[in-house]
Structures are given as C-alpha cells and as structure tokens.
Protein backbone atom coordinates (compact mmCIF):
# COMPACT_ATOMS: atom_id res chain seq x y z
CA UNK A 1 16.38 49.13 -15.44
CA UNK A 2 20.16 48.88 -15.59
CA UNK A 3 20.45 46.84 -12.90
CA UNK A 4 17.60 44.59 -13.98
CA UNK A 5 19.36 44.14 -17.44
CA UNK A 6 22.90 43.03 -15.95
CA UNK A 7 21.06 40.40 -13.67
CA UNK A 8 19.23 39.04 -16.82
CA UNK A 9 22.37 39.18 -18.55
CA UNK A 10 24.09 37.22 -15.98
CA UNK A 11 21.16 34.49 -15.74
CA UNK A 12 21.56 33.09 -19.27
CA UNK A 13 25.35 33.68 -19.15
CA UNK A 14 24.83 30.81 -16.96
CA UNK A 15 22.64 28.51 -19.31
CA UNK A 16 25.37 28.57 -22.08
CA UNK A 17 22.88 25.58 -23.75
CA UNK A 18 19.41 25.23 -23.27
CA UNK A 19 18.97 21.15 -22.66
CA UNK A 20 19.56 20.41 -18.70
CA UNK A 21 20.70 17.17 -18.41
CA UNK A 22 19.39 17.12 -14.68
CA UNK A 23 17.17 14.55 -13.99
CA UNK A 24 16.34 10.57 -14.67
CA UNK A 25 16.91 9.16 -17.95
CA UNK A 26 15.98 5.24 -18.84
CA UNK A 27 17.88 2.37 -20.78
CA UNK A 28 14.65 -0.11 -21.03
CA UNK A 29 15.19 -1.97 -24.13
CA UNK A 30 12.57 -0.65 -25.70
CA UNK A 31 10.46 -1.43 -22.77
CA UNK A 32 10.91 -5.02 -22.26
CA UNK A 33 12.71 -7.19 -19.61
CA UNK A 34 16.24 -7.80 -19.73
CA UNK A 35 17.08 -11.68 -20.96
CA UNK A 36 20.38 -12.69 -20.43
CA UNK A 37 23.87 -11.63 -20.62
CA UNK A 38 23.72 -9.42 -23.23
CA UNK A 39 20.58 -7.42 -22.35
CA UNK A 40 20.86 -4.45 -19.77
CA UNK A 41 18.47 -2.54 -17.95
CA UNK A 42 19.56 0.24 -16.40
CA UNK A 43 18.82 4.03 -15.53
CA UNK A 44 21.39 6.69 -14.73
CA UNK A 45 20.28 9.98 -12.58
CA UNK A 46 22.35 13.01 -13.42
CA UNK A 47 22.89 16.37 -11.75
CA UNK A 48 24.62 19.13 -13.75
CA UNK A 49 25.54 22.26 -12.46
CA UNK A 50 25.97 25.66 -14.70
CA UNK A 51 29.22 25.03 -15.43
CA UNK A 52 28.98 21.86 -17.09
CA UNK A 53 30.03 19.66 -14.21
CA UNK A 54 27.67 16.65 -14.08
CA UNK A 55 27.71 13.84 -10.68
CA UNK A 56 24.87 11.29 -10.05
CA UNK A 57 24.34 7.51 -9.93
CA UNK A 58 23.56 4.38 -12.03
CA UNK A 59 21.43 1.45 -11.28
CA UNK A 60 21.65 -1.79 -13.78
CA UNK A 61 20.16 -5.06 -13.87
CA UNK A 62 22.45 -7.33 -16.29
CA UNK A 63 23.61 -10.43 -15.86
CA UNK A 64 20.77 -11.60 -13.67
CA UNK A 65 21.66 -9.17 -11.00
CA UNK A 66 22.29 -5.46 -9.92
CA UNK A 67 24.58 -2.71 -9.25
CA UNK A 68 24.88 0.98 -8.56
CA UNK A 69 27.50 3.19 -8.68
CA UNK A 70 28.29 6.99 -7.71
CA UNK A 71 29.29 9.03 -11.22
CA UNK A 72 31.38 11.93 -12.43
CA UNK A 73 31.70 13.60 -15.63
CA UNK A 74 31.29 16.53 -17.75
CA UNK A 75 29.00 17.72 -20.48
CA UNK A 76 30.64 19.46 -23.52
CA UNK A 77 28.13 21.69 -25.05
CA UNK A 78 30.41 22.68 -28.13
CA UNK A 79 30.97 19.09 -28.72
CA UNK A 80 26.99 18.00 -27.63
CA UNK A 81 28.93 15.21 -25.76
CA UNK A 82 28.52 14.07 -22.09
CA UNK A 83 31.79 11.96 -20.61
CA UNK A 84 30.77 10.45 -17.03
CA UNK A 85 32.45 6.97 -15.11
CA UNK A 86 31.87 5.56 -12.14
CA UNK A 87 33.84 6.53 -9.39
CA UNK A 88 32.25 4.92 -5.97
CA UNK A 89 30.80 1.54 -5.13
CA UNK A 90 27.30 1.22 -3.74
CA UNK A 91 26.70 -2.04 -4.28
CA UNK A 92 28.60 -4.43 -7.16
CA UNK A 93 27.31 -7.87 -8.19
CA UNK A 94 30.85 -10.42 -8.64
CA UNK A 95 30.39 -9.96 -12.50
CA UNK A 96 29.86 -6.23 -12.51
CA UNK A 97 32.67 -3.48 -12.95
CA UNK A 98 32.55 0.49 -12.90
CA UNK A 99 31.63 1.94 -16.13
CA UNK A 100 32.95 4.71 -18.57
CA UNK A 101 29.99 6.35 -20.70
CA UNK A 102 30.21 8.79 -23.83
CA UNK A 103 27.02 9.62 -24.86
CA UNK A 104 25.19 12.52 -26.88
CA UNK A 105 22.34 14.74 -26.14
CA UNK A 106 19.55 14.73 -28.48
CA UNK A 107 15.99 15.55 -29.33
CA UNK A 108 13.46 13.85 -30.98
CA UNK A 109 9.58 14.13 -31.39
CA UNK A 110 9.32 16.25 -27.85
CA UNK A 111 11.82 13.53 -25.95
CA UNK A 112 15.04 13.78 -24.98
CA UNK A 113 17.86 11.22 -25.02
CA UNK A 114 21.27 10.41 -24.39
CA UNK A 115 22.60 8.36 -26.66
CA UNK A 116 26.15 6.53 -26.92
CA UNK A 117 28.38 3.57 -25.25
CA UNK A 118 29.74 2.35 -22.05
CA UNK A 119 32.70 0.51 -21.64
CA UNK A 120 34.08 -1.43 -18.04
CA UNK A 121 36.45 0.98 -16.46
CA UNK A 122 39.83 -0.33 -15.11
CA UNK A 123 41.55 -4.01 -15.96
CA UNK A 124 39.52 -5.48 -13.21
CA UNK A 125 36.19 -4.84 -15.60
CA UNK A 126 38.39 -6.53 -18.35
CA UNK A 127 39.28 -9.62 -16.72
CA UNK A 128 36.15 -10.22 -14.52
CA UNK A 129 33.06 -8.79 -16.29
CA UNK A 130 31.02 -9.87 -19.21
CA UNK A 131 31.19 -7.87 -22.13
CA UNK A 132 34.44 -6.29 -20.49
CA UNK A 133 36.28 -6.30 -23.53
CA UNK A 134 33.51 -4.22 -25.66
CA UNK A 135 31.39 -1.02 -25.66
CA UNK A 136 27.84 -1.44 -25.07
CA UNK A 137 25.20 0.75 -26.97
CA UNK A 138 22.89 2.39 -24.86
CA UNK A 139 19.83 5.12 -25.32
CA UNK A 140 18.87 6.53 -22.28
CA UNK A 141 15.17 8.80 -22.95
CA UNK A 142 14.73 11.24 -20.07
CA UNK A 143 11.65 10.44 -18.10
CA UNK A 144 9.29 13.35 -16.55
CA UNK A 145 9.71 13.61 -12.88
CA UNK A 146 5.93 12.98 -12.04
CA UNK A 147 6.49 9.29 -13.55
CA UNK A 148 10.08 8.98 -11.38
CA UNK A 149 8.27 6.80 -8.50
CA UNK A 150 6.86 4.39 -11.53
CA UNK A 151 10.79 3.60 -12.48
CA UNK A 152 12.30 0.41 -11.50
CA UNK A 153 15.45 0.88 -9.68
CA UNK A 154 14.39 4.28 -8.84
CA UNK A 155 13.58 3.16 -5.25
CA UNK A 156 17.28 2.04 -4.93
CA UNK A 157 18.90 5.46 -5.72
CA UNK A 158 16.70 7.55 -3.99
CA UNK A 159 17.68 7.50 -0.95
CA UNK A 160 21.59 8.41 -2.05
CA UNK A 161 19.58 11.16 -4.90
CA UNK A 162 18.51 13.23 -1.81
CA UNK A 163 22.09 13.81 -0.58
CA UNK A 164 23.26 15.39 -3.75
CA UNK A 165 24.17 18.93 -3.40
CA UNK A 166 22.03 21.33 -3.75
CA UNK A 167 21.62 22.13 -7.75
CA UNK A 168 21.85 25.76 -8.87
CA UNK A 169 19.81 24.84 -12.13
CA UNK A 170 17.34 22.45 -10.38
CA UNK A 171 14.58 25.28 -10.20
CA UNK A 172 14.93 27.38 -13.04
CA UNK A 173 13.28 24.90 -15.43
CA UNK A 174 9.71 27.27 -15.34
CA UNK A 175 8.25 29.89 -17.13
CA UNK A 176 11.85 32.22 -17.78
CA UNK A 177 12.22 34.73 -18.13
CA UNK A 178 10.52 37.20 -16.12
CA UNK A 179 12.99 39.46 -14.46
CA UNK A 180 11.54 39.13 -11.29
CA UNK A 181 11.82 35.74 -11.45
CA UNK A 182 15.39 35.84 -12.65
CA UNK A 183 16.68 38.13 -9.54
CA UNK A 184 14.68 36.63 -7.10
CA UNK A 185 16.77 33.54 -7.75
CA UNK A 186 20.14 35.18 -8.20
CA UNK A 187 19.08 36.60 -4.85
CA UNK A 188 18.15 33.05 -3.67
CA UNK A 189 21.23 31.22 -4.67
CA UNK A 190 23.40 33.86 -3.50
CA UNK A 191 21.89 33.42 0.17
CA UNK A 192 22.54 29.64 0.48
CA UNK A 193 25.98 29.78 -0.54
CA UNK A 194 26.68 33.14 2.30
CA UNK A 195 24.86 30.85 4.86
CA UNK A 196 26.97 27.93 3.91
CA UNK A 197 30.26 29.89 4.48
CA UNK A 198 29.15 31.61 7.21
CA UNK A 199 28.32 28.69 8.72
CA UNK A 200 31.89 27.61 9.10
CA UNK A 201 32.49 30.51 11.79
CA UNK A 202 30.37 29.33 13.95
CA UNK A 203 31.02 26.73 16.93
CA UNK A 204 29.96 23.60 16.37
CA UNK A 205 29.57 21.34 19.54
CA UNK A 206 28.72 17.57 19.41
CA UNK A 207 25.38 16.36 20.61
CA UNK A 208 25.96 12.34 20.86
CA UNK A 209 27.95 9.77 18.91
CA UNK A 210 26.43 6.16 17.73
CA UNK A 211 28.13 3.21 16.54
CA UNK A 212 25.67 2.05 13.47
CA UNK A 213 25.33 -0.64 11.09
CA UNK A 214 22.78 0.73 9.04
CA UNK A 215 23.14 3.85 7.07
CA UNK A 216 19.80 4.87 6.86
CA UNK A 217 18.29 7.23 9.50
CA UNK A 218 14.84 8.38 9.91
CA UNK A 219 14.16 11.94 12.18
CA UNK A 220 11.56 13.74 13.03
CA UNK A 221 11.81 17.47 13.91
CA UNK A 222 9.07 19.57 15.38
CA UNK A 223 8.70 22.60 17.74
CA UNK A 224 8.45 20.65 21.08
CA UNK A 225 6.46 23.56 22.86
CA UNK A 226 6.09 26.83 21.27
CA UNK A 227 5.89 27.50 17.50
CA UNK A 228 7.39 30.68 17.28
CA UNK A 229 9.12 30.80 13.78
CA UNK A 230 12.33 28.84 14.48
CA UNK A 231 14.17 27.57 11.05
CA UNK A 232 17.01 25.20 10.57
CA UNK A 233 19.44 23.70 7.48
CA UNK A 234 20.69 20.69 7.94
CA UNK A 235 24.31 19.27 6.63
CA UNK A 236 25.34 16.16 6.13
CA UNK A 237 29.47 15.78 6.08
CA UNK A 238 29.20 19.37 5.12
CA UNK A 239 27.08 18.97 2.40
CA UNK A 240 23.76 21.01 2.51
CA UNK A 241 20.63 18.42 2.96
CA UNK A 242 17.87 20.90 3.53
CA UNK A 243 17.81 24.65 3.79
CA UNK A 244 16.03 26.65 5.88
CA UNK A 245 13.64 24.33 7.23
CA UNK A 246 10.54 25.48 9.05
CA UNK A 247 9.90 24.12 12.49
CA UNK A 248 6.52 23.80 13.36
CA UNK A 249 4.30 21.96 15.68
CA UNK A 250 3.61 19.23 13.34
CA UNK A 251 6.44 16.89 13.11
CA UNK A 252 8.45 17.02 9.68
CA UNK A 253 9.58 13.16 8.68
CA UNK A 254 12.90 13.46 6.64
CA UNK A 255 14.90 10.16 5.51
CA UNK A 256 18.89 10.63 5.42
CA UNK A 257 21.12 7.95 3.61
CA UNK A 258 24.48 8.27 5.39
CA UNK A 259 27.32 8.28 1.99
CA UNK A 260 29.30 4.99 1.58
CA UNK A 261 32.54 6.96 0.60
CA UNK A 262 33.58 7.39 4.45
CA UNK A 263 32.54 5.59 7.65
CA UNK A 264 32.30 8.59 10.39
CA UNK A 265 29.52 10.77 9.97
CA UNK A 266 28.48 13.98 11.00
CA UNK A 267 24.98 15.63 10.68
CA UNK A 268 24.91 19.31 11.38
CA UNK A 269 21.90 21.68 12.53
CA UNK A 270 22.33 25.13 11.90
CA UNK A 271 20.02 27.31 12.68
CA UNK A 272 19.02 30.04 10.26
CA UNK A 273 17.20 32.39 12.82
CA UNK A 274 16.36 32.25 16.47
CA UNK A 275 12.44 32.91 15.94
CA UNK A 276 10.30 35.39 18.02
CA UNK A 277 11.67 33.74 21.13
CA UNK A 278 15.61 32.75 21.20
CA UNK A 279 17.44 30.21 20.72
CA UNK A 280 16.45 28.43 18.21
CA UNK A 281 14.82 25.13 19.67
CA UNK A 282 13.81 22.01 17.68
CA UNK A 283 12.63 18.66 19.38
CA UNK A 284 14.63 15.30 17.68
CA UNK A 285 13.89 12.14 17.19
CA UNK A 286 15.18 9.90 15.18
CA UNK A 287 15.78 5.78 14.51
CA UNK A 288 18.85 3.93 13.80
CA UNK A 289 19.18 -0.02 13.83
CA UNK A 290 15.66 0.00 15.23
CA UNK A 291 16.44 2.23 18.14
CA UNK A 292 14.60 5.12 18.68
CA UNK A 293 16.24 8.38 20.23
CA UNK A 294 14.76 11.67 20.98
CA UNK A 295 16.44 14.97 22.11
CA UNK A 296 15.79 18.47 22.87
CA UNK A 297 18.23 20.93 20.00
CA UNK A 298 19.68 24.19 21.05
CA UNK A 299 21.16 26.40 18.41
CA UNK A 300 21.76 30.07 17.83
CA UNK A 301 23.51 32.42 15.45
CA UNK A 302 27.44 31.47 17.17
CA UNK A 303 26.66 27.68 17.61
CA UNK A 304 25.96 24.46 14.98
CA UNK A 305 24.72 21.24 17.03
CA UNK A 306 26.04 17.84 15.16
CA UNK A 307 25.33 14.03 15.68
CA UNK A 308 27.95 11.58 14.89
CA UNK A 309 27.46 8.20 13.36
CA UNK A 310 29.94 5.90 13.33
CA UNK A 311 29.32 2.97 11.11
CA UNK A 312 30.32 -0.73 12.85
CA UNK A 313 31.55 -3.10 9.74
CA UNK A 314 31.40 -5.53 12.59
C-alpha cells in the first residue's frame, strides 16, 4: 500500500495543472474563409511534455498562400501563459516570416482555447511580411482528435506530427486515477526510456545508403516466413518513431517524413526481443522517388540495423 501511495504521489507530481495543451487547436475565423491580407487561417499542433516544455508545428493560410513552421516554447502554469516561436522552416510563402506567439489557456462552455497574439519573429518578418510591424489576435479552440482528419491543413502536418517524440502525457488523458493504471504507466514509460539508452550500447551496422529527393518514405514490414513473436522500435535520427512493434505475417504499412532540419538520415531497427526462434528477422520493403526496395533485416540483442538517406538538393 506504501508503495502504491508513493507511485500515485509521483503521477500527479507530474501533472502540476490539469489542462494538457497536447493536441490540435484551430484559428478559423469563426468558421469562415480567410479574405485577404488581413484574415488568417491557421492551426497550430502542440506537444507538451510534464515539465512544461511544449514543440509542434503551425500551418497558415494568409495572404493568399501557406506556410508551416517547426515550434518551441514553454507553458507557464503559474502565469496560465504559453510562449512558443517558430524555429524551423518547412515551407515559407515570399511574404511569410517565423512567428512569436503569447497566448493564454482558457475554458469556456466545455471548450478549450488559447487565446493571445503573434508577432513576425526577426527583422526579416519586419521588412518583408505583411502585418510585420503588429501583433495579430488569434483564438485557437482545441479540436477533439476524432474530428483531426476533417481539419484543413491537417493533412500537411501530419506527416512531420508522427515524428514527434514520443509524449509522456499523450496517454494518460483516461479514466485516472486507478492505481493500477497509474503504475502500469510509470512502469511503461520507464521501459521506453531504459530501451532507448540501452540501445546506444549496441552495434549498429549500416544496411544501404540512398541518395533521395523526396523525404517521404513508405515501408512495409512483415515476418517473411515464420511468425514467431519477433518485435522491433524503430528510430529515426535517434528519435523513437515506433516502439515495440509486432511483426507478423500481415504486412504493417508505416509512412516516415524524413525532418527538414538536416539532410543525412538514418533510420534505425532495433529489435526488442529475438522471438521463439533467434534473431530477430523482419522482411523490408519500402519506396523512395518511386523506387521500390525490399530486404531481408537481421537484428539481435548486440546489433541495431540502419538505412541511410541522403537527400540530393540537385
């Protein structure tokens, strides 16, 4: 019982404020279209950890075109006050600049919103941008994840959404707070971030290299004979992508958006056992620039299999 109370203890230690900014939230102006310069659409997806520490990306349509950008920020939950800017291009229209937003949590009639300004970030935003030398009012409302796919823009940021690090609040918004529930977490989180060190001692050896233009990849991974229980995590850069995926007989489609912040790639297998009947074996294949490749995987407990990607500017 003891024991039980410390791990409960130690669970809401870690939600020091009850609203989780995690998610998709919607500037729509008040539902219509955007008309001209002075109108914005735009949504911003957020991922905040238990310390406060928020990343994500925005997606705008202003000036009769688009951008996105990579964010990073805090949320001040003394203060009720979320500070995020852009930091990384994903794609910029010639009159769009990286943003700086301050906006406020609130709650209203079972929504949630965050509401505040945005201002250009850097001179750049000043001299080129409309609206560069003002603040722009914005009120995101936080849309339900069932209605996500319904978003416009949604589609854009998905793909770069599905790279973000694995979030240690991400599950935990169910029924709390059994105590079952509550250690069987602690246990769970725990176990990703031992695998992901441990990880690092193992050999990793390099499966094939490919000079790309496109960042997107598309894989398939099955068991290419015997299903026997083998499970794998994949990394991308280093950064966890999936953990402790089943192989099975039935091929398993997964989408990976290679990150614009670096041009050399590397996508790691690791396996997490070795099944009934060692090593570890998973059957590849997988398309880049409309070229389809297909491989045989060998891992183990001492050894991490990587592809590289390379991507070709030219």
């Amino acid at each position: 019982m003891v024991i039980r109370c410390i791990l409960t203890f130690f669970f809401f230690c870690g939600l020091s404020h009850a609203q989780d900014l995690s998610g998709l939230w919607v500037h729509d102006i008040n539902g219509t279209d955007p008309v001209g310069f002075n109108q914005i659409y735009a949504i911003i997806y957020l991922d905040e950890d238990d310390s406060g520490n928020v990343k994500g990306y925005t997606y705008d349509y202003h000036a009769g075109s688009t951008c996105s950008f990579y964010l990073e920020g805090d949320y001040d939950p003394e203060k009720n006050r979320l500070i995020v800017a852009n930091t990384k291009k994903i794609n910029k229209a010639l009159l769009h600049a990286r943003g700086r937003y301050k906006l406020s949590y609130e709650v209203s009639e079972d929504e949630e919103f965050l509401i505040g300004r945005a201002r250009q970030k850097g001179i750049h935003g000043f001299v080129l941008s409309f609206g560069g030398l003002f603040s722009v009012p914005l009120k995101y409302r936080k849309i339900k994840s069932e209605n996500f796919e319904d978003i416009k823009g949604y589609d854009k940021l998905k793909p770069y959404i599905d790279t973000l690090e694995v979030n240690s609040k991400k599950e935990l918004k169910v029924d709390l707070p059994l105590e079952e529930t509550t250690i069987d977490y602690i246990k769970e989180t725990r176990e990703v971030i031992e695998f992901t060190k441990e990880k690092e001692n193992r050999k990793n050896e390099l499966i094939s290299s490919h000079k790309v233009t496109s960042r997107k990849i598309t894989m398939e991974i099955f068991d290419n004979s015997r299903q026997d229980g083998d499970r794998i995590s994949i990394y991308i850069n280093d950064r966890l992508f999936t953990y402790n995926l089943e192989v099975t007989l039935d091929p398993k489609t997964i989408e990976l958006m290679l990150p614009e912040d670096q041009n050399v790639h590397k996508v790691s297998f690791v396996a997490n056992n070795v099944g009934r009947v060692p090593p570890n074996t998973a059957k590849i294949k997988y398309k880049v620039d409309g070229i389809s490749y297909e491989l045989v995987l060998f891992t183990n407990l001492n050894l991490n299999k990587y592809l590289e990607f390379v991507i070709d500017k030219e």
